[in-house]
C-alpha atoms as a PDB file:
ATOM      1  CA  UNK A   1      14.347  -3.058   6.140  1.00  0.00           C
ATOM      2  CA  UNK A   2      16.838  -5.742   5.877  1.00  0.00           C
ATOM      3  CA  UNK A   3      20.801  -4.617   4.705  1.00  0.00           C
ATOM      4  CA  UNK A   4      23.810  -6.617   3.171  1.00  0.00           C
ATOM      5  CA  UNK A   5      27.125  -6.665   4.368  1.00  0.00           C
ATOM      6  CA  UNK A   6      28.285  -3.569   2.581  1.00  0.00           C
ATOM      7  CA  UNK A   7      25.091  -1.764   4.603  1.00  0.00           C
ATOM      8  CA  UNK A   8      22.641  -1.132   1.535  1.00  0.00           C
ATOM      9  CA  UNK A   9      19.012  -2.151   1.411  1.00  0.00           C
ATOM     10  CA  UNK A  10      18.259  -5.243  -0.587  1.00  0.00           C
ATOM     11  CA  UNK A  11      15.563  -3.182  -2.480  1.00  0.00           C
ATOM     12  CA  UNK A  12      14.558  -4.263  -5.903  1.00  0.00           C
ATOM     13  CA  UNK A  13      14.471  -2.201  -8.928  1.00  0.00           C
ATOM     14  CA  UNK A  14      12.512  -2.858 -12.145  1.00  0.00           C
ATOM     15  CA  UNK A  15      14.078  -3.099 -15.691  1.00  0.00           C
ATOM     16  CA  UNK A  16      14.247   0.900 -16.217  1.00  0.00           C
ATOM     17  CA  UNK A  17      15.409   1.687 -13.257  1.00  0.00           C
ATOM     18  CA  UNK A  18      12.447   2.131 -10.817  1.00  0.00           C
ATOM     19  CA  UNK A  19      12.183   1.598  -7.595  1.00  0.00           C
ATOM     20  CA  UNK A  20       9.381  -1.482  -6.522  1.00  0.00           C
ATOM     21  CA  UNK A  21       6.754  -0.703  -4.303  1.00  0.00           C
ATOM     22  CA  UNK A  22       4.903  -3.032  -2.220  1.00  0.00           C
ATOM     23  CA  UNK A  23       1.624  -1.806  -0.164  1.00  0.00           C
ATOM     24  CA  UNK A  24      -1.774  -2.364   0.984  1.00  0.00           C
ATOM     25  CA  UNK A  25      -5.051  -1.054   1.751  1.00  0.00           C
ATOM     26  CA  UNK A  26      -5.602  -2.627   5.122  1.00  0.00           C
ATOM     27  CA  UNK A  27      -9.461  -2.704   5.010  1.00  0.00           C
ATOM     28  CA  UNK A  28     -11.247  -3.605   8.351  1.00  0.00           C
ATOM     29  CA  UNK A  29     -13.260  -6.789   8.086  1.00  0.00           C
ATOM     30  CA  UNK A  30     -16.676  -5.023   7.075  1.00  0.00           C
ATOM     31  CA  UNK A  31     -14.790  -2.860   4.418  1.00  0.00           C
ATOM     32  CA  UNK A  32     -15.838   0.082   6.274  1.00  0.00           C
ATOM     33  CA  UNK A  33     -12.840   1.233   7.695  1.00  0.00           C
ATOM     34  CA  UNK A  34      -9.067   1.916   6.488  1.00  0.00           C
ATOM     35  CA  UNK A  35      -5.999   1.839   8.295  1.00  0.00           C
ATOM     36  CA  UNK A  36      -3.022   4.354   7.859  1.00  0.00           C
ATOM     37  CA  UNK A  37      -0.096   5.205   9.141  1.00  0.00           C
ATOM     38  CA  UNK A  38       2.463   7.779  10.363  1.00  0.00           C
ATOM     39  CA  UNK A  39       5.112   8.745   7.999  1.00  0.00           C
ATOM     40  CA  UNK A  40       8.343   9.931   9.157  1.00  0.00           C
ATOM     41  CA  UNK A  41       7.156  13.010   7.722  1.00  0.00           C
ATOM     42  CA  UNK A  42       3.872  13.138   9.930  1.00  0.00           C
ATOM     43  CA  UNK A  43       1.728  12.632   7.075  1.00  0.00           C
ATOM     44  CA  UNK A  44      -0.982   9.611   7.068  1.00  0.00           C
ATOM     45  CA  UNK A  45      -0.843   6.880   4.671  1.00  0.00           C
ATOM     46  CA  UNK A  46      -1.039   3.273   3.974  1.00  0.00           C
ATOM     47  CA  UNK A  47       2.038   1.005   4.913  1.00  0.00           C
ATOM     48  CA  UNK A  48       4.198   0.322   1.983  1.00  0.00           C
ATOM     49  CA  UNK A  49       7.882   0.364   1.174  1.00  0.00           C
ATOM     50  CA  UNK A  50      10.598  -1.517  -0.987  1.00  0.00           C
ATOM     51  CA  UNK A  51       9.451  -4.971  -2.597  1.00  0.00           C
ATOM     52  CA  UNK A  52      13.307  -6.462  -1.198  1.00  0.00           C
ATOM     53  CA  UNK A  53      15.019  -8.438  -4.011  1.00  0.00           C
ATOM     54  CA  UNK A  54      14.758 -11.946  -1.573  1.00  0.00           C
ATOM     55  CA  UNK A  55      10.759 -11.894  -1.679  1.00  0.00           C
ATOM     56  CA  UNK A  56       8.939 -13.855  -4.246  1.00  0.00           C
ATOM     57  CA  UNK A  57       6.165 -11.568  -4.901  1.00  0.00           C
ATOM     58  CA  UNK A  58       5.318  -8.150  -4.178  1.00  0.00           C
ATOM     59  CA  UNK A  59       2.189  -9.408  -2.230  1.00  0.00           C
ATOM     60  CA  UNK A  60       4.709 -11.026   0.370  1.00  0.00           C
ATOM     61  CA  UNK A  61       6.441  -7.498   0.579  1.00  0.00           C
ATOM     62  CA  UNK A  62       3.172  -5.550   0.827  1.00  0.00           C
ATOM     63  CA  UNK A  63       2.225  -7.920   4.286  1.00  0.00           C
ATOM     64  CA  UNK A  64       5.643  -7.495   5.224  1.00  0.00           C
ATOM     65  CA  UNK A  65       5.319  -3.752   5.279  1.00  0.00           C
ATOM     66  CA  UNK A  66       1.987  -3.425   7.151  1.00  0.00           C
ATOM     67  CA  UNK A  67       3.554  -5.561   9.936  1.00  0.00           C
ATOM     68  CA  UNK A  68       6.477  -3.394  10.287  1.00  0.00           C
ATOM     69  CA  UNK A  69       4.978   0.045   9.698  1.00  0.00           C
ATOM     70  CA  UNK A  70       1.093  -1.253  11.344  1.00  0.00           C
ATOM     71  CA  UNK A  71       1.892  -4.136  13.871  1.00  0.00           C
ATOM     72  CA  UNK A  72      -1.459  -5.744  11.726  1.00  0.00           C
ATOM     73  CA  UNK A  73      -1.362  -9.153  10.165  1.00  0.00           C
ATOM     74  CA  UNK A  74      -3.655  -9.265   6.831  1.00  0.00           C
ATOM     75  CA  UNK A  75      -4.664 -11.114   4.326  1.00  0.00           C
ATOM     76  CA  UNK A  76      -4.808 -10.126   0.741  1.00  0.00           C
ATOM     77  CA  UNK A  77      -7.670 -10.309  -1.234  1.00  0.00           C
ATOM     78  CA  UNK A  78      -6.932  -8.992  -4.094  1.00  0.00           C
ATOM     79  CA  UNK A  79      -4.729  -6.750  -6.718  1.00  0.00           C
ATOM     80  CA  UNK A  80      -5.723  -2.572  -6.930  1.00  0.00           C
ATOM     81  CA  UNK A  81      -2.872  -2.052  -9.585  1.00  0.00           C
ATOM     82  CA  UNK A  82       0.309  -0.722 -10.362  1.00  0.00           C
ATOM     83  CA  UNK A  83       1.024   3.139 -10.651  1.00  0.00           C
ATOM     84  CA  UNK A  84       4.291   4.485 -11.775  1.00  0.00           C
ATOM     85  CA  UNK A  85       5.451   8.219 -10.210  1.00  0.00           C
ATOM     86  CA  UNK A  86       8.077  10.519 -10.434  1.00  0.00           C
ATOM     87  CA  UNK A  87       9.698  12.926  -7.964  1.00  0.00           C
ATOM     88  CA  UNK A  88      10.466  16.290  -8.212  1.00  0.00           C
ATOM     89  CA  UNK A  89      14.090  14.918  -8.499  1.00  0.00           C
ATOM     90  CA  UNK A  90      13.341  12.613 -11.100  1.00  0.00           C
ATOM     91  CA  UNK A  91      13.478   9.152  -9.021  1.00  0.00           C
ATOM     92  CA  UNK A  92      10.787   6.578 -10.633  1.00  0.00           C
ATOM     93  CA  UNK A  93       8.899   4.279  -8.131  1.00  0.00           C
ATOM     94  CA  UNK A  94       6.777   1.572  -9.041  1.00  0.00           C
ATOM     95  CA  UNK A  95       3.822   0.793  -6.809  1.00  0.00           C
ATOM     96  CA  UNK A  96       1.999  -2.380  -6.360  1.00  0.00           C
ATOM     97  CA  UNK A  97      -1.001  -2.301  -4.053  1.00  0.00           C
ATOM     98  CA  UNK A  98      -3.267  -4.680  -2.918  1.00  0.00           C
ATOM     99  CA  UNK A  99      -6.685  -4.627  -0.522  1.00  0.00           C
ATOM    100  CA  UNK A 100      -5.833  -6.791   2.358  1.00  0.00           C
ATOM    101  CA  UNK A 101      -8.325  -7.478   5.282  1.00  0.00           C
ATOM    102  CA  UNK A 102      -6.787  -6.898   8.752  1.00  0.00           C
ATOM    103  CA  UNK A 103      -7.187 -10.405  10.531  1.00  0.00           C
ATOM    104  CA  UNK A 104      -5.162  -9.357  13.717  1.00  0.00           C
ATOM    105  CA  UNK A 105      -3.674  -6.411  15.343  1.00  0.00           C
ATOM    106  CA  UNK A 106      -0.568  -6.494  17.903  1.00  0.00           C
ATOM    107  CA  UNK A 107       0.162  -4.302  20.188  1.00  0.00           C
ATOM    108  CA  UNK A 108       4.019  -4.295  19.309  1.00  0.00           C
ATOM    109  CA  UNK A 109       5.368  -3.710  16.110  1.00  0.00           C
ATOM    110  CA  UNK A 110       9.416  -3.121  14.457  1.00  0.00           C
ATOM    111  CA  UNK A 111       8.285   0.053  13.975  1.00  0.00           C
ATOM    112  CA  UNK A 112       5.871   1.184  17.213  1.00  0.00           C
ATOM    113  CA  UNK A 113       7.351   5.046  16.538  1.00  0.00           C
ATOM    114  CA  UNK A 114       4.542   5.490  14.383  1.00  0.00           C
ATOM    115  CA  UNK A 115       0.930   6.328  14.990  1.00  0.00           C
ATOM    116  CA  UNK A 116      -1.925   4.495  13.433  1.00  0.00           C
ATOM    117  CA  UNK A 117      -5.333   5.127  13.177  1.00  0.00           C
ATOM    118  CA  UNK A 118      -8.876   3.144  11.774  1.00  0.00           C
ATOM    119  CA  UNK A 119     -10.850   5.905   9.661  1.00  0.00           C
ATOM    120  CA  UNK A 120     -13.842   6.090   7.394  1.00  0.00           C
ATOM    121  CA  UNK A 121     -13.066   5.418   3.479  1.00  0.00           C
ATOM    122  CA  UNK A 122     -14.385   9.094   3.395  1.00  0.00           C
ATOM    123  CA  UNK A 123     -11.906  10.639   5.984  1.00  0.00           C
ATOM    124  CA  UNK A 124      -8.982   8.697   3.751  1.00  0.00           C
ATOM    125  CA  UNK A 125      -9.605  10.339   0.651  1.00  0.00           C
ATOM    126  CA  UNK A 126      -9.057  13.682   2.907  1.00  0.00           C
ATOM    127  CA  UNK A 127      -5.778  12.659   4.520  1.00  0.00           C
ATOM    128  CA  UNK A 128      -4.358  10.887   2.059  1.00  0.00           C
ATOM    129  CA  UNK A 129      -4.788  14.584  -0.221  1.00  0.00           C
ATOM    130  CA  UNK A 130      -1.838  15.376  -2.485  1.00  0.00           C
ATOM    131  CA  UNK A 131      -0.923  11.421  -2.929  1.00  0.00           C
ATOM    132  CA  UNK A 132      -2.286  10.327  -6.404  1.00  0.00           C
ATOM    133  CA  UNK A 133      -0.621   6.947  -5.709  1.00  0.00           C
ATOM    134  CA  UNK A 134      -2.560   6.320  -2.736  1.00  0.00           C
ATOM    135  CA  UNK A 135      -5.399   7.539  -3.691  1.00  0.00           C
ATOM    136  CA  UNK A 136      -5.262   5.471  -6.732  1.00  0.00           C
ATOM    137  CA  UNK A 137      -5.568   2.598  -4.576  1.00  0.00           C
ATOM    138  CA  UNK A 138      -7.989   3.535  -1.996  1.00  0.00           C
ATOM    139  CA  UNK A 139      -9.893   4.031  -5.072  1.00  0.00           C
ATOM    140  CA  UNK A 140      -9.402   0.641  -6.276  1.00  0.00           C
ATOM    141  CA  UNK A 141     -10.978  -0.224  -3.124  1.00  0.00           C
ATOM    142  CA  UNK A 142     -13.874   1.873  -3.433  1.00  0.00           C
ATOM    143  CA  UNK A 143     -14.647   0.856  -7.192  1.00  0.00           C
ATOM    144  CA  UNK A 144     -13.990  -2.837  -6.099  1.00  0.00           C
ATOM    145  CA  UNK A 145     -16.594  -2.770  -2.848  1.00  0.00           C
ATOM    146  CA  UNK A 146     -18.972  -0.912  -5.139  1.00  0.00           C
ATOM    147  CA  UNK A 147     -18.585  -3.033  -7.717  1.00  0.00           C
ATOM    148  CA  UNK A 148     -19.337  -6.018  -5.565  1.00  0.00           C
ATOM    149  CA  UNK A 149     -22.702  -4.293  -4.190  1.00  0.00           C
ATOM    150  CA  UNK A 150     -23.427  -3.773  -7.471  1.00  0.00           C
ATOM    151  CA  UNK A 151     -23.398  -6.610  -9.286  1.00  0.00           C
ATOM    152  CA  UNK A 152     -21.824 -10.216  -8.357  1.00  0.00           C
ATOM    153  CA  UNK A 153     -20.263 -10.110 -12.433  1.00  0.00           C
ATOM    154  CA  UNK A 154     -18.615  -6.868 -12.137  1.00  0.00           C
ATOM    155  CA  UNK A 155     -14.844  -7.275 -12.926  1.00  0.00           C
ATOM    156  CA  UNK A 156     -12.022  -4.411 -11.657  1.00  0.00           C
ATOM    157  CA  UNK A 157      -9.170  -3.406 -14.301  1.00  0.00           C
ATOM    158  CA  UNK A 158      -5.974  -3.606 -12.495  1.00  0.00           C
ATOM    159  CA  UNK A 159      -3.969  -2.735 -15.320  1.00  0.00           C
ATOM    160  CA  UNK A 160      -1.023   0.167 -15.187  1.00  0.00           C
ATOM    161  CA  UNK A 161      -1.524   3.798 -14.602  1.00  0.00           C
ATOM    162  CA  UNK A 162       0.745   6.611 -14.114  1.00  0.00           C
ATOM    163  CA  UNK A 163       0.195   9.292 -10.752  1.00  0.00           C
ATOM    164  CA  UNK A 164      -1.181  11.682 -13.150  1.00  0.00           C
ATOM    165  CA  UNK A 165      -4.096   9.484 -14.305  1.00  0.00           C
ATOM    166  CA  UNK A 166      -5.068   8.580 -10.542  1.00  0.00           C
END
């Protein structure tokens, strides 16, 4: 996270007051596997964090954030959605997530403090428990690769939802 002169974070905040949420869904190259990360917290999940008001998209914040939080360089491929949530203190956070194929992964990283670990799409859905927001996407991923198998016309909504339709 970068900081101005007066020591706050250039994070960007939509028109009602949200905070913007880059991430991704860093998807082995076979679409079998998932990354996540460490939170501070000690709970897994994908890399994501502030879409910072001097990036021109949120896609360039969401590879951003998996090279800080993951040490993984990835390329997007393509948009899961936006989902809007609410904390139990009332701050709003807008996420945008994206699937993004891992193309390389270092072995140092800004932030090396946290673990990371390659699991099954399966064992995701079980960590990433209690969530919605992440689980909205990991979804997206799901219903996309699916979707794909399925049929070569299928097409994947990635319109709005709020946490409590995930």
């Amino acid at each position: 996270m970068r900081f101005n002169l007066l020591g706050t974070a250039f994070t960007g905040y939509g028109p009602n007051g949200e905070k913007l949420v880059a991430g991704v869904v860093p998807l082995s190259k076979d679409k079998t596997q998932v990354l996540l990360v460490q939170s501070p917290k000690g709970n897994w999940v994908f890399p994501k964090g502030g879409w910072e008001t001097d990036e021109a998209t949120p896609e360039v914040a969401a590879c951003r954030e998996a090279w800080e939080e993951a040490g993984v360089v990835c390329t997007i491929i393509s948009p899961l959605g936006q989902v809007v949530t609410q904390s139990k203190r009332n701050n709003m956070a807008k996420y945008h997530f994206f699937e993004a194929i891992v193309e390389r992964e270092e072995s140092q990283w800004p932030e090396m403090n946290r673990g990371r670990k390659w699991v099954s799409l399966s064992q995701a859905e079980k960590e990433l428990f209690g969530r919605p927001e992440l689980l909205f996407a990991l979804q997206g991923c799901i219903h996309q690769s699916s979707a794909v198998r399925g049929s070569s016309s299928a097409s994947t909504d990635t319109s709005s939802a709020s946490a409590s339709d995930a």
